[in-house]
N, C-alpha and C. Protein backbone atom coordinates (compact mmCIF):
# COMPACT_ATOMS: atom_id res chain seq x y z
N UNK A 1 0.84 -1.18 0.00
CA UNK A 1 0.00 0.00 0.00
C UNK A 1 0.88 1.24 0.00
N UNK A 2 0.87 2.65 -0.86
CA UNK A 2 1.19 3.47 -0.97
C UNK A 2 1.16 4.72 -0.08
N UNK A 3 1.94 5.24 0.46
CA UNK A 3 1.59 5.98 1.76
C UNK A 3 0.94 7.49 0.96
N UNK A 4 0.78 7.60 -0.53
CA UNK A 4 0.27 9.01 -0.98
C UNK A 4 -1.15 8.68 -1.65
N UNK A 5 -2.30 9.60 -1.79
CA UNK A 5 -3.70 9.31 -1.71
C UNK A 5 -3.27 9.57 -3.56
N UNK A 6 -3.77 8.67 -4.26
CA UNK A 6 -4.24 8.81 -5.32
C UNK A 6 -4.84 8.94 -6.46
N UNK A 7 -6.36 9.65 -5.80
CA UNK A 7 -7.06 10.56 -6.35
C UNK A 7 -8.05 11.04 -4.90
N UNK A 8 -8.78 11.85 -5.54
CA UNK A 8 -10.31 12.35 -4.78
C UNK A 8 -11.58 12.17 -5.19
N UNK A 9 -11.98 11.73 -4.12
CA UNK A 9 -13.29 11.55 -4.16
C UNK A 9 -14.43 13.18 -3.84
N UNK A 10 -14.84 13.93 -4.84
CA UNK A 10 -15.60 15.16 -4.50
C UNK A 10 -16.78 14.62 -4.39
N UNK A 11 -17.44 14.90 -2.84
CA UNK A 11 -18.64 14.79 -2.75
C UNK A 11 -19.83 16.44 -2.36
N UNK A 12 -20.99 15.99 -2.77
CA UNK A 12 -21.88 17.24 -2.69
C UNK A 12 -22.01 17.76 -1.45
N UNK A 13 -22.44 17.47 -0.81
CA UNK A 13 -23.01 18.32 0.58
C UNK A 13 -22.27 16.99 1.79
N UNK A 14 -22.94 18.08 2.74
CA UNK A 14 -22.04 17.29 4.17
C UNK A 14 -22.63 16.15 4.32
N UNK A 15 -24.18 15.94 4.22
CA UNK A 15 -24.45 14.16 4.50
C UNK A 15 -23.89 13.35 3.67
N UNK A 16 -23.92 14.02 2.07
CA UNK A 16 -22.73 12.66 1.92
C UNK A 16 -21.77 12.40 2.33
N UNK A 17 -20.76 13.64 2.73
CA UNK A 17 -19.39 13.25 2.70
C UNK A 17 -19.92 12.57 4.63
N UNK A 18 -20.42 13.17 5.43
CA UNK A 18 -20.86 12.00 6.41
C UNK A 18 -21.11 10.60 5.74
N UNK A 19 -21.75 10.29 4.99
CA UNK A 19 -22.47 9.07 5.04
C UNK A 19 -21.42 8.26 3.97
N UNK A 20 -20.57 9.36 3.76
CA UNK A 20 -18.98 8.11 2.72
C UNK A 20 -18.34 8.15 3.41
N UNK A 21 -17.59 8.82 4.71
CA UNK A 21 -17.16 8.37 6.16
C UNK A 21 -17.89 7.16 6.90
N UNK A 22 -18.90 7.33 7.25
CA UNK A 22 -19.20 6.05 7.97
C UNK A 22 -18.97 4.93 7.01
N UNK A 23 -19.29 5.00 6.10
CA UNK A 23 -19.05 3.10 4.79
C UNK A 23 -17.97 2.96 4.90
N UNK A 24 -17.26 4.10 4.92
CA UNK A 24 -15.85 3.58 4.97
C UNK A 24 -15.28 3.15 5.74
N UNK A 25 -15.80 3.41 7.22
CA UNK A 25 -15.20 3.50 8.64
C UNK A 25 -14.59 4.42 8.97
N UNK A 26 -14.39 5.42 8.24
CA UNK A 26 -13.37 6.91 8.51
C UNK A 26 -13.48 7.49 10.14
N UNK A 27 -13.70 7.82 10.98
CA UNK A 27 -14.05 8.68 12.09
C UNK A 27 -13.55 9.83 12.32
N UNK A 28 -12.40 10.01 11.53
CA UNK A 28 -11.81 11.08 11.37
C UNK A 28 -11.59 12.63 10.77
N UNK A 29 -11.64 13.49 10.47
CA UNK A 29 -12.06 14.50 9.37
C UNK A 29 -10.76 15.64 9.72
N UNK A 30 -10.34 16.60 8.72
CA UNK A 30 -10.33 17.79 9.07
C UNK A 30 -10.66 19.12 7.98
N UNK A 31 -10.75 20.29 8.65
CA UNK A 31 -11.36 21.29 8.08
C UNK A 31 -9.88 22.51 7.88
N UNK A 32 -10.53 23.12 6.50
CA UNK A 32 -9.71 24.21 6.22
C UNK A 32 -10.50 25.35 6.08
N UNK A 33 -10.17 26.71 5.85
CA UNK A 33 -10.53 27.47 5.49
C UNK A 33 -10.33 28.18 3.83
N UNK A 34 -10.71 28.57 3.11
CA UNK A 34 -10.23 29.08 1.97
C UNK A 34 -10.57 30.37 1.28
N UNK A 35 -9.73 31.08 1.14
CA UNK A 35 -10.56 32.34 1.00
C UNK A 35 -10.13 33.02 -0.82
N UNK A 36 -10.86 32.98 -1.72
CA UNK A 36 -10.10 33.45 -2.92
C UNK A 36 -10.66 34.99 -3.49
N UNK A 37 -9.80 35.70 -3.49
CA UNK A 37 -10.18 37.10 -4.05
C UNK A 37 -9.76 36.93 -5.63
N UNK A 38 -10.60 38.35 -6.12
CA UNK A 38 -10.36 38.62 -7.41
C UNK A 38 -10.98 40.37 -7.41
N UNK A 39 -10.01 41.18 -7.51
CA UNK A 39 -10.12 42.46 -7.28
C UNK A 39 -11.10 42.51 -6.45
N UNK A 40 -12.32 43.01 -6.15
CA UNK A 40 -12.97 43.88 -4.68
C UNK A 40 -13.77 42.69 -4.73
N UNK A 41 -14.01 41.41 -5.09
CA UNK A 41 -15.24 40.37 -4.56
C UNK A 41 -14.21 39.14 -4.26
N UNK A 42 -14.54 37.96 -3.13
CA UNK A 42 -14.42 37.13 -2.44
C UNK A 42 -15.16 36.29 -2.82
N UNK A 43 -14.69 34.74 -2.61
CA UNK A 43 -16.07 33.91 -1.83
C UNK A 43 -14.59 33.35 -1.09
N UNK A 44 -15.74 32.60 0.08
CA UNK A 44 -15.00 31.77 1.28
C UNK A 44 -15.49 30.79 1.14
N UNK A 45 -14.56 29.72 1.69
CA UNK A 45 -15.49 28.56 1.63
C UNK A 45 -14.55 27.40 3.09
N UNK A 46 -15.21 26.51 3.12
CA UNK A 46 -14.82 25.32 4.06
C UNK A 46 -14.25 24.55 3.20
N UNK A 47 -13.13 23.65 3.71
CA UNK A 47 -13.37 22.31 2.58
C UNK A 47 -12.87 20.89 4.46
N UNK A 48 -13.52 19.93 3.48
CA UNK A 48 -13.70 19.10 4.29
C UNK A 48 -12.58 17.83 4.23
N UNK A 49 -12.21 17.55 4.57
CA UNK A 49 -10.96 16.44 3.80
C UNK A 49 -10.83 15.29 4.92
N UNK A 50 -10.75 13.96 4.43
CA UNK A 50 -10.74 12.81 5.15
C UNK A 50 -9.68 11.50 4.22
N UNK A 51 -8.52 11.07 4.53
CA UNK A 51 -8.27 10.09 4.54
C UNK A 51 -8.49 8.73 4.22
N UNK A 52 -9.17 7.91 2.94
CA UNK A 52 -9.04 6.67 3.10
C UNK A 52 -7.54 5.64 2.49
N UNK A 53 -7.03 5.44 3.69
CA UNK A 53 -5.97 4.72 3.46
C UNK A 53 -5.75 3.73 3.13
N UNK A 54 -6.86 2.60 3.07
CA UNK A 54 -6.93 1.41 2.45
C UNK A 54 -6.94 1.61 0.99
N UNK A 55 -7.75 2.58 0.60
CA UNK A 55 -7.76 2.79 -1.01
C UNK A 55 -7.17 3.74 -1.85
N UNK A 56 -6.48 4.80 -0.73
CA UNK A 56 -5.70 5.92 -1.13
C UNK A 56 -6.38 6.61 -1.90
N UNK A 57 -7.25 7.20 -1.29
CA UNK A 57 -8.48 8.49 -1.30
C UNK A 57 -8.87 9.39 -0.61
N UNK A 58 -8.50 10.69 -1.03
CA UNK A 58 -8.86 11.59 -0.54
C UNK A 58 -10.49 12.17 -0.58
N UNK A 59 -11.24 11.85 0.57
CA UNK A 59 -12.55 12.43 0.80
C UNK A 59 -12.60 14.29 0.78
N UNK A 60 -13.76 14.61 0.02
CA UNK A 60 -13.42 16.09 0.03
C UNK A 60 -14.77 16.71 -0.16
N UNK A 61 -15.33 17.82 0.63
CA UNK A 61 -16.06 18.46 0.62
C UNK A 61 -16.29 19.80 0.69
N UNK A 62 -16.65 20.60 -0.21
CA UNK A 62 -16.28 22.39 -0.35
C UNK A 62 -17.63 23.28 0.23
N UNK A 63 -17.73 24.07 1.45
CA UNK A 63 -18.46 24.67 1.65
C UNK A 63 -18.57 26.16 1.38
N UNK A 64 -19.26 26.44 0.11
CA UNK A 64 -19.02 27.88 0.28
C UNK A 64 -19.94 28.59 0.93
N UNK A 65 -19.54 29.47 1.94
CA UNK A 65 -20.45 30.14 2.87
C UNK A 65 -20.88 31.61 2.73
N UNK A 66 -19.50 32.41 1.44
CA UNK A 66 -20.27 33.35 1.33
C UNK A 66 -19.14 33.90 0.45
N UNK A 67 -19.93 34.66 -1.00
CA UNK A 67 -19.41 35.21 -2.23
C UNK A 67 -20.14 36.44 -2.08
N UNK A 68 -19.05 37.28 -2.47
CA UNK A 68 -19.74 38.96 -2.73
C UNK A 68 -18.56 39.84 -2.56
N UNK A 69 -18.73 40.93 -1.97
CA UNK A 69 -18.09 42.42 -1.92
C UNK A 69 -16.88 41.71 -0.51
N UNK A 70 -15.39 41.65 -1.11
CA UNK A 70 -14.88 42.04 0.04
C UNK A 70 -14.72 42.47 0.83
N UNK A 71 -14.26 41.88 2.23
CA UNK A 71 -14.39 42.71 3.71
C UNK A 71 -15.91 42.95 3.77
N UNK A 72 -16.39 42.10 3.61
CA UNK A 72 -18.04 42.36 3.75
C UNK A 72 -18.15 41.66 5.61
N UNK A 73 -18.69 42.38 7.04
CA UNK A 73 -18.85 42.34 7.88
C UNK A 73 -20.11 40.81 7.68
N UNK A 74 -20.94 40.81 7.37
CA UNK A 74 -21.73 39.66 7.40
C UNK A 74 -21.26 38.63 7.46
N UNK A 75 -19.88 38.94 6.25
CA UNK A 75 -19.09 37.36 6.13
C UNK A 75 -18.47 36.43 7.47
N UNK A 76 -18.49 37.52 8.42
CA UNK A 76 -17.11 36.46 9.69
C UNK A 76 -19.27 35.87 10.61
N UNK A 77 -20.40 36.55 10.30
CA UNK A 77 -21.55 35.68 10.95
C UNK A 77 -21.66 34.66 10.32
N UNK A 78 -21.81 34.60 8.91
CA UNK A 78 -22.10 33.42 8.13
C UNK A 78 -20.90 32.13 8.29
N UNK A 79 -19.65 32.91 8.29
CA UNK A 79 -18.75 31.92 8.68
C UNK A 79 -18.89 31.01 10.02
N UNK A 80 -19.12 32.08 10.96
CA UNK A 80 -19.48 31.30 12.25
C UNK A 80 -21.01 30.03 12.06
N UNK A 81 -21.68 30.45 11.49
CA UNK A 81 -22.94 29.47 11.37
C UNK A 81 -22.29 28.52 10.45
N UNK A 82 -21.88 28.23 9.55
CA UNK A 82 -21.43 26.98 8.78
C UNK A 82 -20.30 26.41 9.52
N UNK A 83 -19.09 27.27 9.92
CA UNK A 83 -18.99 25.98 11.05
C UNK A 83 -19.11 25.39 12.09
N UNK A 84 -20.25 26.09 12.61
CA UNK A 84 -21.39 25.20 13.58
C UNK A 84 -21.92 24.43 12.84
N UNK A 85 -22.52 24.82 11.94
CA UNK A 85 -23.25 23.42 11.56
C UNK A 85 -22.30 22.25 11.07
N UNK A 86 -21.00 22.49 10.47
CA UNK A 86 -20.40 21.25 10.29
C UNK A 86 -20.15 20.98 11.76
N UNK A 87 -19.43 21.78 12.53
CA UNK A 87 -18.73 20.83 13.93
C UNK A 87 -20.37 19.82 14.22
N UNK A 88 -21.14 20.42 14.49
CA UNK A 88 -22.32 19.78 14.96
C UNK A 88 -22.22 18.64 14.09
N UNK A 89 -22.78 18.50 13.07
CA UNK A 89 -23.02 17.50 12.17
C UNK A 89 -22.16 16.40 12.38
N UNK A 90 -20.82 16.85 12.23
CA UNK A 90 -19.79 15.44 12.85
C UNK A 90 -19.56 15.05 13.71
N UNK A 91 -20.14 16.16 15.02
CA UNK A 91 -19.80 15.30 16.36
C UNK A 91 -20.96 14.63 16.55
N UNK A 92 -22.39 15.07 16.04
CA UNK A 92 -23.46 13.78 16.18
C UNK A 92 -23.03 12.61 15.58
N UNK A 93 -22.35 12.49 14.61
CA UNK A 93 -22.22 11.13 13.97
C UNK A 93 -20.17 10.36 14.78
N UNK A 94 -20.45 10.77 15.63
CA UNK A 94 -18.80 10.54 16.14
C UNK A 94 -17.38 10.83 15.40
N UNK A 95 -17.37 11.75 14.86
CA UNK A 95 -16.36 12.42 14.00
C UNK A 95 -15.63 12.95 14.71
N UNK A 96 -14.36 12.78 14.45
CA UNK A 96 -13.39 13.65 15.43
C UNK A 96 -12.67 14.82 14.04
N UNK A 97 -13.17 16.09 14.45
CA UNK A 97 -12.26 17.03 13.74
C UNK A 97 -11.21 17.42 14.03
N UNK A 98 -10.29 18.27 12.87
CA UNK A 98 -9.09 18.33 12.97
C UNK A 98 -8.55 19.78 12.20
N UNK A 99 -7.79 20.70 12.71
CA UNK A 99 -7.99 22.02 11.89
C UNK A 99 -6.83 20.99 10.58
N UNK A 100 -6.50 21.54 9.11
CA UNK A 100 -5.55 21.24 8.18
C UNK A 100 -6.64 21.10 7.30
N UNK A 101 -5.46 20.00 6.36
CA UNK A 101 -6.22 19.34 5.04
C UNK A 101 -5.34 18.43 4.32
N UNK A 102 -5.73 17.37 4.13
CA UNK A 102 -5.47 16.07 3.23
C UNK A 102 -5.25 16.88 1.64
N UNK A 103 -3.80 16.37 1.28
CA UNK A 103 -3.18 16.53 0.20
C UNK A 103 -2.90 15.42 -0.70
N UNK A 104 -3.11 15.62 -1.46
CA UNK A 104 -2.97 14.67 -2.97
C UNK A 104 -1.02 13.63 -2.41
N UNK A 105 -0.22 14.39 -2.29
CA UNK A 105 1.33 14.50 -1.71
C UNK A 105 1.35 13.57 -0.51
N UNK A 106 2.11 13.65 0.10
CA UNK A 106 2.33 12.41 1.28
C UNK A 106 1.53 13.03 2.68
N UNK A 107 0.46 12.41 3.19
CA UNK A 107 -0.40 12.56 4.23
C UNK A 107 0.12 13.26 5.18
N UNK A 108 -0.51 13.85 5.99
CA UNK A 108 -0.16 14.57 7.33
C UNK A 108 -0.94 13.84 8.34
N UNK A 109 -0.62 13.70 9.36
CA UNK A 109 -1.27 12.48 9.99
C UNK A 109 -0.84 13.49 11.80
């Protein structure tokens, strides 16, 4: 077995990427932040990234929480509510989070 993930798996929303963690047995997760400008507009987003090491797959999920006018004040509320709702979401299903992110390159563990 290869210690580097060799491809990704992009899934849609958080119950899937929950519900392709549990099939897999994953329990694990961690979260990034991402922020991309392009002159005066933003979007932010979450991404979700999980580990399968038996098959060398990277689990991945992109939350964008909010596109518009840079330095927009609304943006750090909306941020706070999406990741409540992910922390929530994974600690109901026994997920242990993790701040980073799973790279294509040799794992961080």
């Amino acid at each position: 077995m290869s210690s580097k993930a060799i491809a990704y798996l992009q899934l849609i929303s958080l119950e899937s990427f929950v519900d392709e963690l549990k099939r897999r047995g994953i329990y694990e997760a961690r979260l990034s932040e991402w922020i991309q400008r392009r002159e005066m507009f933003e979007r932010r987003k979450f991404r979700l990234t999980a580990l399968d090491v038996y098959n060398n797959i990277i689990l991945r999920y992109d939350l964008t929480y909010y596109r518009g006018l840079a330095q927009e004040p609304k943006s750090e509320q909306l941020k706070d509510e999406a990741k409540k709702r992910i922390v929530e979401k994974l600690q109901s299903e026994g997920i242990t989070l993790y701040e980073g992110e799973y790279h294509s390159g040799k794992p961080e563990f």
